[in-house]
N, C-alpha and C. Protein backbone atom coordinates (compact mmCIF):
# COMPACT_ATOMS: atom_id res chain seq x y z
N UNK A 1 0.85 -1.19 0.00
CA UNK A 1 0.00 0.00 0.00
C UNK A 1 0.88 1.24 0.00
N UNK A 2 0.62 2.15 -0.68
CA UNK A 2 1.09 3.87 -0.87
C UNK A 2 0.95 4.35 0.27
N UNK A 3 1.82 4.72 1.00
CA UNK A 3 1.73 5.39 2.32
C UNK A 3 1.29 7.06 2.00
N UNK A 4 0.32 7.09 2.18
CA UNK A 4 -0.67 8.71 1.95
C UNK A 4 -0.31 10.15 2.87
N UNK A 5 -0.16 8.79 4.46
CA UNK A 5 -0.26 9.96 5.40
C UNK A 5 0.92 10.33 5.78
N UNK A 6 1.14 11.43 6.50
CA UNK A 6 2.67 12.17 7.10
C UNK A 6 2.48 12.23 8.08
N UNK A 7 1.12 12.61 9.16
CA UNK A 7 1.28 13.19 10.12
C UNK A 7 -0.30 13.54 10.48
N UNK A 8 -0.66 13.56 11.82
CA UNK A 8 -2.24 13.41 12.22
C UNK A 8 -2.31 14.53 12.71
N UNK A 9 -3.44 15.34 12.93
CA UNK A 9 -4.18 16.24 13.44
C UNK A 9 -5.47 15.97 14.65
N UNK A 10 -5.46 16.51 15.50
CA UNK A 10 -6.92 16.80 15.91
C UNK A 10 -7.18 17.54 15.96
N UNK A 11 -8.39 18.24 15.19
CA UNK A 11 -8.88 19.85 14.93
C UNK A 11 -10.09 19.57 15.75
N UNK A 12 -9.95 21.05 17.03
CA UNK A 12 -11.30 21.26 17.67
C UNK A 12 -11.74 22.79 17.06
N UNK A 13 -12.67 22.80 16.98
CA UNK A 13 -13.49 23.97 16.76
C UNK A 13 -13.66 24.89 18.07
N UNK A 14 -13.25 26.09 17.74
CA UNK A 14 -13.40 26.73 19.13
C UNK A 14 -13.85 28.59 18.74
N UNK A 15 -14.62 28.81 19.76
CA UNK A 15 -15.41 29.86 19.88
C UNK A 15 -14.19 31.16 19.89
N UNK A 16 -13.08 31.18 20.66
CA UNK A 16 -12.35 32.22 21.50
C UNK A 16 -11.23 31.40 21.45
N UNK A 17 -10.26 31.84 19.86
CA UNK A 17 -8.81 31.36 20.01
C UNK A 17 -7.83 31.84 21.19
N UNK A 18 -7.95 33.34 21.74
CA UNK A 18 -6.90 33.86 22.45
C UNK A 18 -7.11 32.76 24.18
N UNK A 19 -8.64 32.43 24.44
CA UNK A 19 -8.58 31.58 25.40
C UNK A 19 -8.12 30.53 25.25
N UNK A 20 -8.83 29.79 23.95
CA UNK A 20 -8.28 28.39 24.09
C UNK A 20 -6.72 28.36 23.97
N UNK A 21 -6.19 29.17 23.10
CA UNK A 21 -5.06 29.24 23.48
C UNK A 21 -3.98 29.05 24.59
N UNK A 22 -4.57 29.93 25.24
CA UNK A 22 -4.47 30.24 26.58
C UNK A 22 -4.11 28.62 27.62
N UNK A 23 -5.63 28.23 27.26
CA UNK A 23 -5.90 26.80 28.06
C UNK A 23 -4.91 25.89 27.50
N UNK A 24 -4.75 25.95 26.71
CA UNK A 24 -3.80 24.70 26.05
C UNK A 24 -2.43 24.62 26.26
N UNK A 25 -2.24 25.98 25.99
CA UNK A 25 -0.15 26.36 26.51
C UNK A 25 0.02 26.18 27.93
N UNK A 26 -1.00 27.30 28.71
CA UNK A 26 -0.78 27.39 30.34
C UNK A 26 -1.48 26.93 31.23
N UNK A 27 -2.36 26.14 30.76
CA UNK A 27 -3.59 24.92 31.53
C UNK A 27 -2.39 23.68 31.60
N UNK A 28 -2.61 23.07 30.46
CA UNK A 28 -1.80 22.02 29.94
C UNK A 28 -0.33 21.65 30.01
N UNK A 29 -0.11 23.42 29.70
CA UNK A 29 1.49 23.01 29.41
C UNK A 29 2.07 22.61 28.08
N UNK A 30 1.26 22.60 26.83
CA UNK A 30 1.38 22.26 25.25
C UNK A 30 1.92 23.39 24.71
N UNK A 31 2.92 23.29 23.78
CA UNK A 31 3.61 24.33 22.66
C UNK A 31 2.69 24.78 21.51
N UNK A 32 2.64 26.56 21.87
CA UNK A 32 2.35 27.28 20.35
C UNK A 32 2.83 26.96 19.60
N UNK A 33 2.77 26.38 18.54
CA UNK A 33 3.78 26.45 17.42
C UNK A 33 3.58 27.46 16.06
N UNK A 34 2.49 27.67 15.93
CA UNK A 34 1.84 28.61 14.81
C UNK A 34 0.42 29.12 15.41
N UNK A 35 0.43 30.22 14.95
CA UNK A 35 -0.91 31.20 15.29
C UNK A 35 -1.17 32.17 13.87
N UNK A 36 -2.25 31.72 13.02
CA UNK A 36 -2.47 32.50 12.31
C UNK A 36 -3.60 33.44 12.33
N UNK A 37 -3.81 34.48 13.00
CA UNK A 37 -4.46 35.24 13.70
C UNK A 37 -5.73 34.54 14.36
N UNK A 38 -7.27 35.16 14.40
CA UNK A 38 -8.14 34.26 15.21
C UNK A 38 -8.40 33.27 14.42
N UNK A 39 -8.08 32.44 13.17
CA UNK A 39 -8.43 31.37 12.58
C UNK A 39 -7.70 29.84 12.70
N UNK A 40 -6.65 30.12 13.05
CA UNK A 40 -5.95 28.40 13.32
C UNK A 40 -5.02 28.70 14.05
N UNK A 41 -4.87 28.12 15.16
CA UNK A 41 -3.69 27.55 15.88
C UNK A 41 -2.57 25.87 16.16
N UNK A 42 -1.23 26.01 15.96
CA UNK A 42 -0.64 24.87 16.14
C UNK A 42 -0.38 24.46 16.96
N UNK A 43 -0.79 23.82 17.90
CA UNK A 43 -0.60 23.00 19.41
C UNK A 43 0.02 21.55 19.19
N UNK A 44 1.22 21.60 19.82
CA UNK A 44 2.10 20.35 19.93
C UNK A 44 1.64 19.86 21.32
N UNK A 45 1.27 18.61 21.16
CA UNK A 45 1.18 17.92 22.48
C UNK A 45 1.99 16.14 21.92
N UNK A 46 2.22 15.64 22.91
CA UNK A 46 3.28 14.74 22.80
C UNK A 46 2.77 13.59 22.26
N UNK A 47 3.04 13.37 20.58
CA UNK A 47 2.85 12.36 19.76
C UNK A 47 1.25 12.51 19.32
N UNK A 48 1.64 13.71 19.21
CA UNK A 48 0.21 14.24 18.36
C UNK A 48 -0.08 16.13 18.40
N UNK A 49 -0.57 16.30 17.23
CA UNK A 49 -0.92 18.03 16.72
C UNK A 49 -2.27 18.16 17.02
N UNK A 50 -2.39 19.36 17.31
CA UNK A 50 -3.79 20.05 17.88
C UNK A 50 -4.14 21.10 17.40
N UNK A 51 -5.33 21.16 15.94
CA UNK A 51 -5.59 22.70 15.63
C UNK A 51 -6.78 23.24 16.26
N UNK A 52 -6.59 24.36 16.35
CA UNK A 52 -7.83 24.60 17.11
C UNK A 52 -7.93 25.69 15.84
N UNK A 53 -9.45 26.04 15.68
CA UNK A 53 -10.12 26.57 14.38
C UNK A 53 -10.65 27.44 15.09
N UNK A 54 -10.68 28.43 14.63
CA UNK A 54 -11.52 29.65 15.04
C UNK A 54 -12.58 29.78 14.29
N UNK A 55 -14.01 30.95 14.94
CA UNK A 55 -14.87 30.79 13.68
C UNK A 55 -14.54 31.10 12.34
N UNK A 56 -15.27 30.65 11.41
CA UNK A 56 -15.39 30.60 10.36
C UNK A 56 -15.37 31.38 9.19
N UNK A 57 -14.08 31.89 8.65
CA UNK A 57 -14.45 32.97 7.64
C UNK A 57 -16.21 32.83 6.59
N UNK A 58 -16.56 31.65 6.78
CA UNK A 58 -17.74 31.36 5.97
C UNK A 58 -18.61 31.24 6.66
N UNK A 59 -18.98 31.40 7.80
CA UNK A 59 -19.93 31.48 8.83
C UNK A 59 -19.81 30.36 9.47
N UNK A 60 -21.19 30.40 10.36
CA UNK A 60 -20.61 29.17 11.77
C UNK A 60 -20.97 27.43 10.67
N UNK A 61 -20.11 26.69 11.37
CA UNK A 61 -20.30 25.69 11.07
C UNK A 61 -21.33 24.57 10.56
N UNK A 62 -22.01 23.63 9.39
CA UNK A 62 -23.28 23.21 9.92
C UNK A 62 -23.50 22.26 10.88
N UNK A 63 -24.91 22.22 11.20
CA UNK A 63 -25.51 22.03 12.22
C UNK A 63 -25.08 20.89 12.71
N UNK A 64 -24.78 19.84 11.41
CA UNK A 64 -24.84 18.62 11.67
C UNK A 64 -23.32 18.07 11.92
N UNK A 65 -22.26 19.26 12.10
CA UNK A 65 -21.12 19.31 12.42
C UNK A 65 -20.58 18.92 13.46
N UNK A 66 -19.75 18.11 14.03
CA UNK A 66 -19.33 18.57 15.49
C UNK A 66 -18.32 19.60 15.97
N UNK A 67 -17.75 19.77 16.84
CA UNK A 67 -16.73 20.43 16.89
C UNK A 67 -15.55 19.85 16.96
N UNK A 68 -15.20 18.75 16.34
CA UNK A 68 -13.66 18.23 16.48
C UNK A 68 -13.81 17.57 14.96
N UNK A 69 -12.22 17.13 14.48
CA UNK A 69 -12.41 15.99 13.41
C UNK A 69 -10.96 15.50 13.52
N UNK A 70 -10.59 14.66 12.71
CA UNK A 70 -9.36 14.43 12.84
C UNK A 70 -8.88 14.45 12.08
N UNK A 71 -7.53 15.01 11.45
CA UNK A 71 -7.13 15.40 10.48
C UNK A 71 -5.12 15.03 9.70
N UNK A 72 -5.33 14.55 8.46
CA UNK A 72 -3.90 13.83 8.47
C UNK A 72 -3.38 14.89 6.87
N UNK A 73 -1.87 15.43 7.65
CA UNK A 73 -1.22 15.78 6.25
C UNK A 73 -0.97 14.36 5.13
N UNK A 74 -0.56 15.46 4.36
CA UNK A 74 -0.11 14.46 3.13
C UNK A 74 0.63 15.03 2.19
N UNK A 75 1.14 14.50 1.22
CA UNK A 75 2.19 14.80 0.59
C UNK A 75 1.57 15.46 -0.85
N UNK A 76 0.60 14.52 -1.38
CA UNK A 76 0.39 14.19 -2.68
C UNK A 76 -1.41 14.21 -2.43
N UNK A 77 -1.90 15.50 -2.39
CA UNK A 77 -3.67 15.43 -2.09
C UNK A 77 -3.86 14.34 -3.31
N UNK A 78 -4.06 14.97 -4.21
CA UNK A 78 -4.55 14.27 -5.40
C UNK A 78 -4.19 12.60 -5.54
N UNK A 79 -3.44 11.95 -5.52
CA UNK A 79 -3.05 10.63 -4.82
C UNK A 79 -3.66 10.11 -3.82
N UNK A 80 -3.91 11.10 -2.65
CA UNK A 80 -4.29 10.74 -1.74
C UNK A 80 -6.44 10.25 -1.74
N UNK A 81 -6.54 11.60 -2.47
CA UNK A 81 -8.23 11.62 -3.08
C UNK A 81 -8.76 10.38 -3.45
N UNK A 82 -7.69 10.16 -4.90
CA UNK A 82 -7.85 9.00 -5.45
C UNK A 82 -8.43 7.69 -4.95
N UNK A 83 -6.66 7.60 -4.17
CA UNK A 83 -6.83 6.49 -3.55
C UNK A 83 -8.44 6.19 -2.48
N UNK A 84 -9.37 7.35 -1.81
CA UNK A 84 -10.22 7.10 -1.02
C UNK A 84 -11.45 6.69 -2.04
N UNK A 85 -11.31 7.67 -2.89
CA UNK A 85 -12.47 7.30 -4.22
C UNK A 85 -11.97 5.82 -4.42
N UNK A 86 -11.33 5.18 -4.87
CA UNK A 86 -11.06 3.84 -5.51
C UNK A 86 -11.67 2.98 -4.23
N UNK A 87 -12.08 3.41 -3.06
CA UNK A 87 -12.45 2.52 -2.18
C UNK A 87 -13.69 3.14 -1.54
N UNK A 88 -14.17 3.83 -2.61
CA UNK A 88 -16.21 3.89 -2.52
C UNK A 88 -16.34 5.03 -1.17
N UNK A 89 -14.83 6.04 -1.30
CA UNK A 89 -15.01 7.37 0.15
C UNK A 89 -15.81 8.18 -0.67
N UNK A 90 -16.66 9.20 -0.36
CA UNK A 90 -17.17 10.24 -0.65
C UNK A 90 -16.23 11.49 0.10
N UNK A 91 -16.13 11.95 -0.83
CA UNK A 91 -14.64 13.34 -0.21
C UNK A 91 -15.15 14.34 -1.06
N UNK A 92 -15.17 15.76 -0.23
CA UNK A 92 -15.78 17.28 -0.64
C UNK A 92 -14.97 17.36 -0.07
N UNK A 93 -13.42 18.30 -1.67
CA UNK A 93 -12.04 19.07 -1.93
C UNK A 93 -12.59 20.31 -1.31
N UNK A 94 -11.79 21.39 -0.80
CA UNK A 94 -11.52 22.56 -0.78
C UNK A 94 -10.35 23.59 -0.80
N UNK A 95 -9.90 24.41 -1.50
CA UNK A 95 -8.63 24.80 -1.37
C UNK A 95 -8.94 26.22 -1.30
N UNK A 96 -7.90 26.61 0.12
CA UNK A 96 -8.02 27.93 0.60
C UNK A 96 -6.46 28.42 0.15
N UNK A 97 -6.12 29.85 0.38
CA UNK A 97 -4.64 30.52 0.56
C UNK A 97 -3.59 29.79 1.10
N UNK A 98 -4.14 28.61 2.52
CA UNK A 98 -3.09 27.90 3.03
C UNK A 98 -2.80 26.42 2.96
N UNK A 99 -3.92 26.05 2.20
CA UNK A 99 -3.42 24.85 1.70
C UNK A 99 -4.70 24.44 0.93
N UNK A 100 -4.49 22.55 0.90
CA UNK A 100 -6.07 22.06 0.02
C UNK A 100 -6.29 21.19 1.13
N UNK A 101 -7.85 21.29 0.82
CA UNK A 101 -8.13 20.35 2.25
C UNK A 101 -9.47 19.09 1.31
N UNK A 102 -9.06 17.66 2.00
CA UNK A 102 -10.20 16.99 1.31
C UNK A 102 -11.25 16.32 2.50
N UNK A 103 -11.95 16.58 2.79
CA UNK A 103 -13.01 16.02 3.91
C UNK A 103 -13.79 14.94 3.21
N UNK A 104 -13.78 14.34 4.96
CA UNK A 104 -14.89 13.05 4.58
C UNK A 104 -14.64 12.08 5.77
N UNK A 105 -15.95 11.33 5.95
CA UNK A 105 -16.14 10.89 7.14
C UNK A 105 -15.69 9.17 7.09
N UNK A 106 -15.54 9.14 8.25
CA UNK A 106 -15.82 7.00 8.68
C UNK A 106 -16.95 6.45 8.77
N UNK A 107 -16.74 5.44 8.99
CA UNK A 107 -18.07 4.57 8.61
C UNK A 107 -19.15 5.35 9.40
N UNK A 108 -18.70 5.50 10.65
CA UNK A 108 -19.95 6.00 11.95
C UNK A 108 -19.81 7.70 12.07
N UNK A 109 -19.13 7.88 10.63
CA UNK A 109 -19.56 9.83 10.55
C UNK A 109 -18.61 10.83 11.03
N UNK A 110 -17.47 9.67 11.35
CA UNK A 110 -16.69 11.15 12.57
C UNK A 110 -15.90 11.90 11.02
N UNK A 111 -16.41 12.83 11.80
CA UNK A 111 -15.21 13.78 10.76
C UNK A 111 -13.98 13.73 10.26
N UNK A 112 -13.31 13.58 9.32
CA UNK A 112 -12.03 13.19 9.13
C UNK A 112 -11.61 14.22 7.86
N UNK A 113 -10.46 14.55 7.70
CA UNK A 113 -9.49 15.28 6.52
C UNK A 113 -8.28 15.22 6.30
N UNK A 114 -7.99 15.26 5.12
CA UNK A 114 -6.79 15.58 4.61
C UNK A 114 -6.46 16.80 4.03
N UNK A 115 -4.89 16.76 4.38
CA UNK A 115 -4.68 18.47 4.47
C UNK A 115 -3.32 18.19 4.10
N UNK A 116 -3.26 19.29 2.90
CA UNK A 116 -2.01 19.56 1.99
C UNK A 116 -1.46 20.94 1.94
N UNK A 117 -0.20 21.85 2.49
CA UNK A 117 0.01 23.10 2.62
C UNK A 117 0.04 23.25 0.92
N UNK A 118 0.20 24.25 0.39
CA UNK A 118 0.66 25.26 -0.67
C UNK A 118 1.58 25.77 -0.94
C-alpha cells in the first residue's frame, strides 16, 4: 500500500482562540507552534498536533457538524483523493490561501481530513 499519510491532526473547533489558546499552553502546558491570527492555531502535544479553528471565515459551522475531526497531512492530495475514491469514500475538496483540504467521514460519521500546505 502507498503510504498517503505524514502526520495526524486533531482539529477542535473553538469559539475564542486567544482563550483556548491560553488553556492549552498554560492549563496544559502544550507548545504554540503557529498562530495565524483568530483562525488556526498549532498546538504540539506529545505524539500528536492540535488545531484549534476559530470561527469561520464562511460562517458558523453546519448544524450537523461537530466540533472536532481528525485530520492527516499528506504529501500528494490528489493521490491521496484517489486512492479514497477507488475505495467507494465520498470526499468534498476545498482549497483555501493555506493549503487544500479533502473532507470526509468513517463509517460512523466522525469527521475526518486531509490536508495539503501550498
Amino acid at each position: 500500500m502507498v503510504e498517503l499519510v505524514k502526520d495526524a491532526y486533531v482539529t477542535i473547533d473553538v469559539g475564542n482562540m486567544a482563550r483556548s489558546v491560553q488553556f492549552y499552553t498554560k492549563v496544559l502546558g502544550l507548545r504554540l507552534v503557529n498562530k495565524y491570527g483568530k483562525y488556526w492555531a498549532d498546538i504540539k502535544a506529545p505524539g500528536i498536533w492540535i488545531g484549534l479553528h476559530g470561527p469561520h471565515e464562511k460562517g458558523p459551522r453546519p448544524k450537523n457538524s461537530g466540533n472536532m475531526a481528525i485530520g492527516f497531512t499528506v504529501n500528494d492530495m490528489d493521490k491521496a483523493v484517489e486512492a479514497l475514491k477507488k475505495k467507494g469514500v465520498k470526499v468534498k475538496r476545498d482549497e483555501s490561501k493555506w493549503g487544500r483540504m479533502a473532507e470526509f467521514k468513517d463509517p460512523d460519521g466522525t469527521d475526518l481530513y486531509f490536508w495539503q500546505e501550498i
